[in-house]
N, C-alpha and C. Protein backbone atom coordinates (compact mmCIF):
# COMPACT_ATOMS: atom_id res chain seq x y z
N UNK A 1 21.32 91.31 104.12
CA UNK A 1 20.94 92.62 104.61
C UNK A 1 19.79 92.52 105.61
N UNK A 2 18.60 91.40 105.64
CA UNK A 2 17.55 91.30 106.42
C UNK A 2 18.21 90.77 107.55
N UNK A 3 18.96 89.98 107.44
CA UNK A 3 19.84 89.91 108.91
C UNK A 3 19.80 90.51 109.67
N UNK A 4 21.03 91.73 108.84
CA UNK A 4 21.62 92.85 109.80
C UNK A 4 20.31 93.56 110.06
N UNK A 5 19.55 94.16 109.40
CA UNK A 5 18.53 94.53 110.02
C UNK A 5 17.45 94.12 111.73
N UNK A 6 17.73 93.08 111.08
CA UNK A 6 16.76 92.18 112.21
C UNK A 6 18.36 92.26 113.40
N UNK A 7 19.21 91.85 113.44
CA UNK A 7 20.19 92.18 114.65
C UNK A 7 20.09 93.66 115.13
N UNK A 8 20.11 94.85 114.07
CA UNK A 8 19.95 96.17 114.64
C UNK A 8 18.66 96.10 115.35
N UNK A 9 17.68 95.46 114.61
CA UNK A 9 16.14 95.72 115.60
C UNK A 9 16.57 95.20 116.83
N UNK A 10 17.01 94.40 117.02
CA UNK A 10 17.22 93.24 118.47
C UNK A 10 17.93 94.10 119.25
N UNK A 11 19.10 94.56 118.81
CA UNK A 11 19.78 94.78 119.91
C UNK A 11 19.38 96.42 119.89
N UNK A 12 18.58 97.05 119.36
CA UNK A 12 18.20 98.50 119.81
C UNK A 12 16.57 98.52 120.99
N UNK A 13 16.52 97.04 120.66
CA UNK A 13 15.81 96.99 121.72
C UNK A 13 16.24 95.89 123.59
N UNK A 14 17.60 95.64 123.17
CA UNK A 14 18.12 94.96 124.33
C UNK A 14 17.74 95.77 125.75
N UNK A 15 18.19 97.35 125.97
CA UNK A 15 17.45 97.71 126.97
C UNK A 15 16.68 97.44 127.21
N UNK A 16 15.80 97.46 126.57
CA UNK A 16 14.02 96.87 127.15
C UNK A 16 14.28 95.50 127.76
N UNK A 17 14.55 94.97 127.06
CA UNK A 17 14.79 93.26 127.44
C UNK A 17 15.23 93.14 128.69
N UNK A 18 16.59 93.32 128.74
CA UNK A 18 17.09 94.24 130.42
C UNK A 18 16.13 94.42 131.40
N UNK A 19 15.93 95.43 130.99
CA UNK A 19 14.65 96.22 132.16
C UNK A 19 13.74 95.16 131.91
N UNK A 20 12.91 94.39 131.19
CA UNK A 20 12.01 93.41 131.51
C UNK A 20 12.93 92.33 132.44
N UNK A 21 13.97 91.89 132.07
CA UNK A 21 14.82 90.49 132.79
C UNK A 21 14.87 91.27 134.14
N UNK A 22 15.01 92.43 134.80
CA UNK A 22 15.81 92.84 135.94
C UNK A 22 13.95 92.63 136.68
N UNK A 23 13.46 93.45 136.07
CA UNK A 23 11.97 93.38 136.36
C UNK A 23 11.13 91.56 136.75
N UNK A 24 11.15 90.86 136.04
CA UNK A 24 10.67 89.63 136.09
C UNK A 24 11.50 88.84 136.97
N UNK A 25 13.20 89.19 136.99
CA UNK A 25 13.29 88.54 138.67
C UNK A 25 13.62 88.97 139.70
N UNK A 26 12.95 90.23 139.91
CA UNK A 26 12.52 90.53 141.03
C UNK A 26 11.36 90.45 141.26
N UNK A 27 10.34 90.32 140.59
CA UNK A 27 8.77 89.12 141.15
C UNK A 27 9.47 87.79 141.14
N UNK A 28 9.98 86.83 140.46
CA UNK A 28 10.38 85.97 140.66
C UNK A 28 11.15 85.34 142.07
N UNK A 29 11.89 86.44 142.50
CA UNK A 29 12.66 86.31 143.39
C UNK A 29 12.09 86.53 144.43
N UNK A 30 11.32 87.30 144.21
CA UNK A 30 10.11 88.05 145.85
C UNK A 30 8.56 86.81 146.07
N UNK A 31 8.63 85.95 144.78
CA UNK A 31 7.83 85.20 145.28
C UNK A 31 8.62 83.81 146.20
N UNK A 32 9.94 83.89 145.81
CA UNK A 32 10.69 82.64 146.63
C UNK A 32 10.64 83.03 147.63
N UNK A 33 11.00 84.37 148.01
CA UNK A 33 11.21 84.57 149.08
C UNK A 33 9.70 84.56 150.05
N UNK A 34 8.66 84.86 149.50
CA UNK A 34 7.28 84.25 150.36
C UNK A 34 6.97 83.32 150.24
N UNK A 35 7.27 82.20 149.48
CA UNK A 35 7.66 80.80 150.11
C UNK A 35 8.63 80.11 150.69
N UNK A 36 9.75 80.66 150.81
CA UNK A 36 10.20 80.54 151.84
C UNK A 36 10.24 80.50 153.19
N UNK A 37 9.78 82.20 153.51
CA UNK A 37 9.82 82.50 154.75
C UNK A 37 8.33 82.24 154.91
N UNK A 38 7.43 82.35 154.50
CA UNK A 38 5.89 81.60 154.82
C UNK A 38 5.14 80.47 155.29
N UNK A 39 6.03 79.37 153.99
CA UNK A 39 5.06 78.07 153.96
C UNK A 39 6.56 77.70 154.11
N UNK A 40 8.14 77.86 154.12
CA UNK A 40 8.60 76.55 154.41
C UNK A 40 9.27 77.12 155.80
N UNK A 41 9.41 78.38 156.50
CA UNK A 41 9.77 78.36 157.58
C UNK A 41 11.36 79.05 157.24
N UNK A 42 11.74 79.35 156.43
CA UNK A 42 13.24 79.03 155.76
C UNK A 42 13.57 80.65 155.46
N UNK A 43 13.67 81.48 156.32
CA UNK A 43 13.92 83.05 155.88
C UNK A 43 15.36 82.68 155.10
N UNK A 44 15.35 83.78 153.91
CA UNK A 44 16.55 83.53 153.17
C UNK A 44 16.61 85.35 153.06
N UNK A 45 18.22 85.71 153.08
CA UNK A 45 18.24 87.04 152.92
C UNK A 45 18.03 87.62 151.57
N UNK A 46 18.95 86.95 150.87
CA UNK A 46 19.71 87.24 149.60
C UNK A 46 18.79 87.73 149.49
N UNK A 47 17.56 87.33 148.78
CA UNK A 47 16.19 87.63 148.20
C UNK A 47 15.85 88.97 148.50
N UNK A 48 16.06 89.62 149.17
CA UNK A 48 15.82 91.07 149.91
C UNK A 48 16.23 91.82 149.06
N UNK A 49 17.97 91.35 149.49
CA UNK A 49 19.06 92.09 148.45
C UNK A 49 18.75 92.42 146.99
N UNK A 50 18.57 91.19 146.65
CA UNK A 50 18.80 91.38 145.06
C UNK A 50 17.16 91.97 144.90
N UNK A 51 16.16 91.77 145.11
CA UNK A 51 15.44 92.59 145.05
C UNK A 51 15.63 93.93 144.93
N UNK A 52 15.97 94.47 146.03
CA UNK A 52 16.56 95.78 146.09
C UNK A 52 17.04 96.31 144.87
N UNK A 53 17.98 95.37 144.63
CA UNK A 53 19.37 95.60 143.94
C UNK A 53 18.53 95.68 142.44
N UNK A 54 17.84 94.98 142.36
CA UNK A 54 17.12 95.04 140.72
C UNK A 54 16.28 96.43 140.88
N UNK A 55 15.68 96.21 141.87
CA UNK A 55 14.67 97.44 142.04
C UNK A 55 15.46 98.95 141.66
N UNK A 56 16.40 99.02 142.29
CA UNK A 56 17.19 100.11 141.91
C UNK A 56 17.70 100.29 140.38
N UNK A 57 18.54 98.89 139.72
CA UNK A 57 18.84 98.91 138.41
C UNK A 57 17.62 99.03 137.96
N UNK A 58 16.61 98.90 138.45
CA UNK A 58 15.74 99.03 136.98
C UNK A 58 14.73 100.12 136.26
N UNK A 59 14.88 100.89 137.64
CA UNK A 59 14.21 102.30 137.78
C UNK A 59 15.79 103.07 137.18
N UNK A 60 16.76 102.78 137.87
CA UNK A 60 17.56 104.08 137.00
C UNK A 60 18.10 103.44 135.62
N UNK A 61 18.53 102.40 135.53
CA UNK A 61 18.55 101.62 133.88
C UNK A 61 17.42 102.28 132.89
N UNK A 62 16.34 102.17 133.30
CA UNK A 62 15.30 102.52 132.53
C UNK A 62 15.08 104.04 132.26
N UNK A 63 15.51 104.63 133.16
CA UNK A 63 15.41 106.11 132.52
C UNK A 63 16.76 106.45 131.96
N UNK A 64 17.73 105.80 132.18
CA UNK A 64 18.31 106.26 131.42
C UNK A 64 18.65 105.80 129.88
N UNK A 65 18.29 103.96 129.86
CA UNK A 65 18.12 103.71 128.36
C UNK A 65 16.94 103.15 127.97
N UNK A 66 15.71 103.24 128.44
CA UNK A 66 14.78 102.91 127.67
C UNK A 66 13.31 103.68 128.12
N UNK A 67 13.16 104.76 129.06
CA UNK A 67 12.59 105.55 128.57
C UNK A 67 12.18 106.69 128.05
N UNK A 68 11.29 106.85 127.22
CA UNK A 68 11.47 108.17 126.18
C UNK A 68 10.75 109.35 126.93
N UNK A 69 11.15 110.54 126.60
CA UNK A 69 10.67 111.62 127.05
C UNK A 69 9.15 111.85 126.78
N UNK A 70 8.83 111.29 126.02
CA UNK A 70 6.84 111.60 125.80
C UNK A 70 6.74 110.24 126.74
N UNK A 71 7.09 109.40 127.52
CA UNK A 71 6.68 108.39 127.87
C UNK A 71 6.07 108.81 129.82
N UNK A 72 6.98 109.67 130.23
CA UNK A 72 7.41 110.25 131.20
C UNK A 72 5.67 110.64 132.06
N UNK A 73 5.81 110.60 133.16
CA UNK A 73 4.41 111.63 133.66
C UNK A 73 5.11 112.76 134.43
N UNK A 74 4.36 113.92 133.85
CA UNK A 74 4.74 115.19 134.34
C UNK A 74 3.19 115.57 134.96
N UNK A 75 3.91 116.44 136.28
CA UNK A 75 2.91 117.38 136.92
C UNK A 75 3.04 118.45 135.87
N UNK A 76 2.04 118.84 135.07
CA UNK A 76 2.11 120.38 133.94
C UNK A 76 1.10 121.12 134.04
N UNK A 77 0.51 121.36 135.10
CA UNK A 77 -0.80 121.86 135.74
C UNK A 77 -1.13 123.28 135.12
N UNK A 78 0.30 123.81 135.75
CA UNK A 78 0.88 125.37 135.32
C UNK A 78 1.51 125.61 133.61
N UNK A 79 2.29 124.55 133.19
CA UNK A 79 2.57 124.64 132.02
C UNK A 79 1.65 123.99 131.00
N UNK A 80 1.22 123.35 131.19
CA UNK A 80 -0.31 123.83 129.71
C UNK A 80 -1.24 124.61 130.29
N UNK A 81 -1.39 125.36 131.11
CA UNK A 81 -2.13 126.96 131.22
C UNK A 81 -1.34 127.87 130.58
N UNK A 82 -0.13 128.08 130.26
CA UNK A 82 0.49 129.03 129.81
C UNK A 82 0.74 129.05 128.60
N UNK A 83 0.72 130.14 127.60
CA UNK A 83 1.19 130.80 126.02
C UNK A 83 2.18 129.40 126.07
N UNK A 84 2.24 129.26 124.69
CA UNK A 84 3.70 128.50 124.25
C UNK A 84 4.72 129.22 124.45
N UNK A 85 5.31 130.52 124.27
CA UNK A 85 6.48 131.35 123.97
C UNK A 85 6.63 130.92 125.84
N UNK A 86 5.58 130.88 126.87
CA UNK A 86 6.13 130.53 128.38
C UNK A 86 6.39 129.77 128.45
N UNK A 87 5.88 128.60 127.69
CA UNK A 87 6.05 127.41 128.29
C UNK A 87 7.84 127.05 127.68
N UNK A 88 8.10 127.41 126.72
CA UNK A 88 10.08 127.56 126.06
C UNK A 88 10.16 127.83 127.05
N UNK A 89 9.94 129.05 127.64
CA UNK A 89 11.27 129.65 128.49
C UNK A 89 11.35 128.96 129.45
N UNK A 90 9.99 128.27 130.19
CA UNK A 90 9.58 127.30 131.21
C UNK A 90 11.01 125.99 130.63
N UNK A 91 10.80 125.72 129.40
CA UNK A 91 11.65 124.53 129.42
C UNK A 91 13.31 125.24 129.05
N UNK A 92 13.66 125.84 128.90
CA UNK A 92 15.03 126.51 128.65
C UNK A 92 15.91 126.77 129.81
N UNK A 93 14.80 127.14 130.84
CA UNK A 93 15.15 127.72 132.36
C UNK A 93 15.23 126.26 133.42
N UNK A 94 14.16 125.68 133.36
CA UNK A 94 14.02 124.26 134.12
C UNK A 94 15.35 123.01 133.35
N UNK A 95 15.31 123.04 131.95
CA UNK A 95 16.46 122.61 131.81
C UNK A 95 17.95 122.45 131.87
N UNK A 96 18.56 123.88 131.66
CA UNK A 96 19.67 124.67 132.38
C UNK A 96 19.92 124.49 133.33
N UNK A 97 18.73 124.66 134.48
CA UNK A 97 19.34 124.49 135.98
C UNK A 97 19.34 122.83 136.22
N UNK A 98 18.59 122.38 135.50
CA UNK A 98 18.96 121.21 135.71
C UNK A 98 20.28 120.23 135.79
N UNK A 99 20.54 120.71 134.65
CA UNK A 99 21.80 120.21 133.64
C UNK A 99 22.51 120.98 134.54
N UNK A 100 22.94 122.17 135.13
CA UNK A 100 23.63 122.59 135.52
C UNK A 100 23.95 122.17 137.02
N UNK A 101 22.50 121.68 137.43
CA UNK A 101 23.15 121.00 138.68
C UNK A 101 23.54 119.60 138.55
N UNK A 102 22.86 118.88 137.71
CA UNK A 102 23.31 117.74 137.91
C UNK A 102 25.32 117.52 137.08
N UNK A 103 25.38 118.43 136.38
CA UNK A 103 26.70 118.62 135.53
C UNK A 103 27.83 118.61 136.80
N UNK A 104 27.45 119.45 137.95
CA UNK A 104 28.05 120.22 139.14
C UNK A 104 28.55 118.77 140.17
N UNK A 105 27.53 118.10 140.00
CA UNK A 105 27.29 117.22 140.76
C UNK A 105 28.08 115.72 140.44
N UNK A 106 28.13 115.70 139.17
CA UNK A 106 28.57 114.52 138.66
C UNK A 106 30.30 113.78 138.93
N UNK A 107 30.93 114.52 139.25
CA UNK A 107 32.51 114.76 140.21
C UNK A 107 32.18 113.88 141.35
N UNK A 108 31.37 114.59 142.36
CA UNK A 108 30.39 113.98 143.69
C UNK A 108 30.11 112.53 143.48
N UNK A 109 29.14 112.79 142.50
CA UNK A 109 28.77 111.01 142.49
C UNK A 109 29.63 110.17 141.94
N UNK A 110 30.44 110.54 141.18
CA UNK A 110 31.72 109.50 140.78
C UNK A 110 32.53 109.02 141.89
N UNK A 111 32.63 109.91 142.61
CA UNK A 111 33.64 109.59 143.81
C UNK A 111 33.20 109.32 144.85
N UNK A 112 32.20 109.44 145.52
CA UNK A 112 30.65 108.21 146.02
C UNK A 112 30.89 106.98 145.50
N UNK A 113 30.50 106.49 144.75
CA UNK A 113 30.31 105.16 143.48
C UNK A 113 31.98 104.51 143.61
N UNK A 114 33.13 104.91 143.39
CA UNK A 114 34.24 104.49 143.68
C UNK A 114 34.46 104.59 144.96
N UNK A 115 34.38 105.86 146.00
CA UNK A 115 34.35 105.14 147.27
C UNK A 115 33.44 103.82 148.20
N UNK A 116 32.52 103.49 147.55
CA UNK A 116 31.66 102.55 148.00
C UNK A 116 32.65 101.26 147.30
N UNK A 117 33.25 101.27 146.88
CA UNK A 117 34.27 99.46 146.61
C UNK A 117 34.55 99.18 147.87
N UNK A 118 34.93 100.24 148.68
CA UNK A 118 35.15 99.50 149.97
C UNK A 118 34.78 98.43 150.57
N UNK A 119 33.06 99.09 150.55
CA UNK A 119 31.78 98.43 151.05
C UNK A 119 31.18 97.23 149.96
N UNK A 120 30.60 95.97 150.57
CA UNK A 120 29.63 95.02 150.09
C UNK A 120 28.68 94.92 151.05
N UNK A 121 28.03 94.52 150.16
CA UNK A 121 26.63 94.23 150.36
C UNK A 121 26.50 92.95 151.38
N UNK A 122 25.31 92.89 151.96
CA UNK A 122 25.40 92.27 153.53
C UNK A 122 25.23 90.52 153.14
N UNK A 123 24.84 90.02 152.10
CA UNK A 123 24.50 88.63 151.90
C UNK A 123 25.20 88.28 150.43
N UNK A 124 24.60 89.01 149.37
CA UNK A 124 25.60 88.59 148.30
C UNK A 124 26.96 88.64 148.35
N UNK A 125 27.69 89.73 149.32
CA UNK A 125 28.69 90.28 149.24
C UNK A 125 29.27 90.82 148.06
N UNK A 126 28.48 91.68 147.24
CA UNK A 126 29.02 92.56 146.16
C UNK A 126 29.52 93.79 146.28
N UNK A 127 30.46 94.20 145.63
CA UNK A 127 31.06 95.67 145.91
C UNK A 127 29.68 96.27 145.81
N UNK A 128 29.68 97.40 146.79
CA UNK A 128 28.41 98.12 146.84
C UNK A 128 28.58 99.37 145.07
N UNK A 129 30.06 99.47 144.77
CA UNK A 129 30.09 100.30 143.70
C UNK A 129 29.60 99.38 142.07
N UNK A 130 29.71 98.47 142.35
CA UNK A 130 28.78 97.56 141.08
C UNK A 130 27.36 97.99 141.12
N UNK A 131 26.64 97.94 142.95
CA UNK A 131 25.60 97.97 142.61
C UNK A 131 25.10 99.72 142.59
N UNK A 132 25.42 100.59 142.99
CA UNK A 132 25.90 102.32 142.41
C UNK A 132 25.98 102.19 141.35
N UNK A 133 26.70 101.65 140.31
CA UNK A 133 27.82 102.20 138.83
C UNK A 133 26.59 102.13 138.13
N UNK A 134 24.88 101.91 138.36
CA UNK A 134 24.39 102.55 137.44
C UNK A 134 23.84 103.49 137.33
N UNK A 135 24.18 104.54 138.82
CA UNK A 135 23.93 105.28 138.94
C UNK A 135 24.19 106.64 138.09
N UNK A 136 25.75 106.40 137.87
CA UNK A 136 26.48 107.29 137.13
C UNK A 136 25.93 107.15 135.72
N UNK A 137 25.32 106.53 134.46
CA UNK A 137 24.93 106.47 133.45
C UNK A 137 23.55 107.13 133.48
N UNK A 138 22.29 107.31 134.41
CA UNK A 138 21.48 107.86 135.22
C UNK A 138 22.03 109.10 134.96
N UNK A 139 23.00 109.80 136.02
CA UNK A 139 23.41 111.12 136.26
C UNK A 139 23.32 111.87 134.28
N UNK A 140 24.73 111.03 133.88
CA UNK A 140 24.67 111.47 132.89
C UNK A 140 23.28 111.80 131.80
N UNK A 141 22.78 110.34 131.91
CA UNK A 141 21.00 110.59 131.01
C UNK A 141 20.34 111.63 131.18
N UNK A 142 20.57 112.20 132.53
CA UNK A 142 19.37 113.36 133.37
C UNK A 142 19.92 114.40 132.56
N UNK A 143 21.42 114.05 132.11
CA UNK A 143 21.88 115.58 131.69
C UNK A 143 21.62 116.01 130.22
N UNK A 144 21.73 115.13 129.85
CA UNK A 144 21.39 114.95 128.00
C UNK A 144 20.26 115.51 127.61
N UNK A 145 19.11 114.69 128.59
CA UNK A 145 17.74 114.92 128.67
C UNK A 145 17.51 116.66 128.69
N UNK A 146 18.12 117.32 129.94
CA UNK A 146 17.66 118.69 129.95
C UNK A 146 18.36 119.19 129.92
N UNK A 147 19.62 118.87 128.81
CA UNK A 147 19.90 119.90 127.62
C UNK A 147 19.12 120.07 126.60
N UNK A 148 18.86 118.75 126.16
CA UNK A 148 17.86 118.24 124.93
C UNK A 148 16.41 119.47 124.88
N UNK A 149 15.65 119.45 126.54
CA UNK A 149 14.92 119.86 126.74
C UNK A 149 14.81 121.55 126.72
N UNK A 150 16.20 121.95 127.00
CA UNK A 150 16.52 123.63 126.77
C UNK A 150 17.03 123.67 125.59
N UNK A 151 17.25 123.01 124.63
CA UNK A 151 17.79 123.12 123.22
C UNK A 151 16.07 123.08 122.64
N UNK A 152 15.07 122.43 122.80
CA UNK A 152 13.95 122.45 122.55
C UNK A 152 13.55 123.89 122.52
N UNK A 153 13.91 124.28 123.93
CA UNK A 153 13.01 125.38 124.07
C UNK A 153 13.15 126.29 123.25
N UNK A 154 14.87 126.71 123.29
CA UNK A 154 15.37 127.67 122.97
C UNK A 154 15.26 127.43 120.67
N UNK A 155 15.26 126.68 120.25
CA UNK A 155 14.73 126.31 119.10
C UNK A 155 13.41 126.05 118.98
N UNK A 156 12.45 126.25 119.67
CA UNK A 156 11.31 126.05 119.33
C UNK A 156 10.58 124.84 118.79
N UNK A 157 11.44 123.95 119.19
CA UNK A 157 10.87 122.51 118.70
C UNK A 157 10.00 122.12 119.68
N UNK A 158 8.91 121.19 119.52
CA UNK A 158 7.67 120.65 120.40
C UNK A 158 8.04 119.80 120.90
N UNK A 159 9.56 119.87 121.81
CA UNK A 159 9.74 118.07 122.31
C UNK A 159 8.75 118.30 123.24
N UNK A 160 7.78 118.98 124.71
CA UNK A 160 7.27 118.43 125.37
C UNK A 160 6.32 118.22 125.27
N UNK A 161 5.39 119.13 124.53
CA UNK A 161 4.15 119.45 124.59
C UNK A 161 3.78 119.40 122.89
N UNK A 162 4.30 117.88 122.42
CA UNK A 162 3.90 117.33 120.41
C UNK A 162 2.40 117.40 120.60
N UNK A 163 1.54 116.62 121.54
CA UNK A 163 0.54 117.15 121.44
C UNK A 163 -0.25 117.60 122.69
N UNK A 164 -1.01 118.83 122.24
CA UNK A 164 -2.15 119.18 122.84
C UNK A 164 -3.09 118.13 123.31
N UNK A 165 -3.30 118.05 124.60
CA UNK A 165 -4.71 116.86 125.22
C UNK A 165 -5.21 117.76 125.64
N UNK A 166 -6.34 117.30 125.88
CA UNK A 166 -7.39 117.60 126.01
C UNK A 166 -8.27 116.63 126.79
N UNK A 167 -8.15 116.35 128.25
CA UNK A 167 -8.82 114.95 128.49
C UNK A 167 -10.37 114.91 128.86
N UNK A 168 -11.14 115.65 128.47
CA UNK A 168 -12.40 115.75 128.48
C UNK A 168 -13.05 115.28 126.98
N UNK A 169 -11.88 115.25 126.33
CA UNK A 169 -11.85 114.88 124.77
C UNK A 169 -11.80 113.46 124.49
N UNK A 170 -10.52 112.97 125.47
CA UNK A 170 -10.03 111.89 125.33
C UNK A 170 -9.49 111.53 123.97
N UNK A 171 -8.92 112.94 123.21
CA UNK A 171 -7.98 112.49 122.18
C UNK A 171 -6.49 111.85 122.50
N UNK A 172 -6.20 111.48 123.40
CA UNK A 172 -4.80 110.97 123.99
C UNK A 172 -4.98 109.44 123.73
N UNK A 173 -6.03 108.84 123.66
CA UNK A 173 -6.66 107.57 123.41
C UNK A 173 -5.95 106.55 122.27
């Protein structure tokens, strides 16, 4: 049973791992590439690419499986000035349209993402829709999220605002 346990811990944390591996070689890769083109004279493209290419997986990989909604930075300038009962409707209303556009939208980007097979990429030569297709898991996350976030509201649960800061307090510490 400590096994399976220890495999569920592992692999509920494989995203992370991911997003660290996609993360670590793209410094890895961006330092070849300034020794390369620096000290040995030797411009290499690829290095650009896949840079890129991680850079992108790893910003939308990551929001969509490994980071959490209290993890997030929000501009809330206006919404912790306001009553709680505003700040729901603030998240009920901002969520909805959210979800509702990105819901609208998601047709669009599927058929973007499959029309890009056409296209590869200029040095690896990868279907450009491999390096898209994580886009679409993204789309979907955004949507979950602000339903999640108008199901909050509209139930009255504290997903955004669990706690009150106060940073003159520095209880966030």
């Amino acid at each position: 049973m400590q096994t399976l346990h220890s495999l569920w811990q592992w692999l509920s944390r494989l995203p992370q791992h991911i997003a660290a591996l996609l993360l670590g070689s793209m410094f890895a890769v961006f330092i070849l590439q300034v020794v390369f083109r620096y000290f040995l004279g030797l411009p290499v493209g690829w290095t650009v690419e896949w840079v890129t290419i991680a850079w992108l997986w790893g910003i939308l990989f990551s929001f969509a499986f490994v980071i959490r909604s209290g993890d997030m930075i929000r501009l809330d300038i206006v919404y912790s000035a306001v009553p709680r009962g505003v700040r729901r409707t603030f998240d009920v209303f901002a969520g909805l349209t959210c979800a509702a556009i990105f819901a609208y939208t998601l047709p669009a980007a599927w058929d973007y993402v499959q029309f890009m097979s056409i296209e590869r990429t200029a040095y690896m030569r990868w279907p450009f829709d491999l390096v898209f297709g994580i886009y679409i898991p993204f789309h979907v996350a955004v949507i979950i999220r602000m339903l999640l976030l108008a199901w909050g509201g509209i139930a009255g649960n504290r997903t955004r605002d669990e706690v009150d800061l106060h940073p003159e307090t520095h209880d966030y510490d």
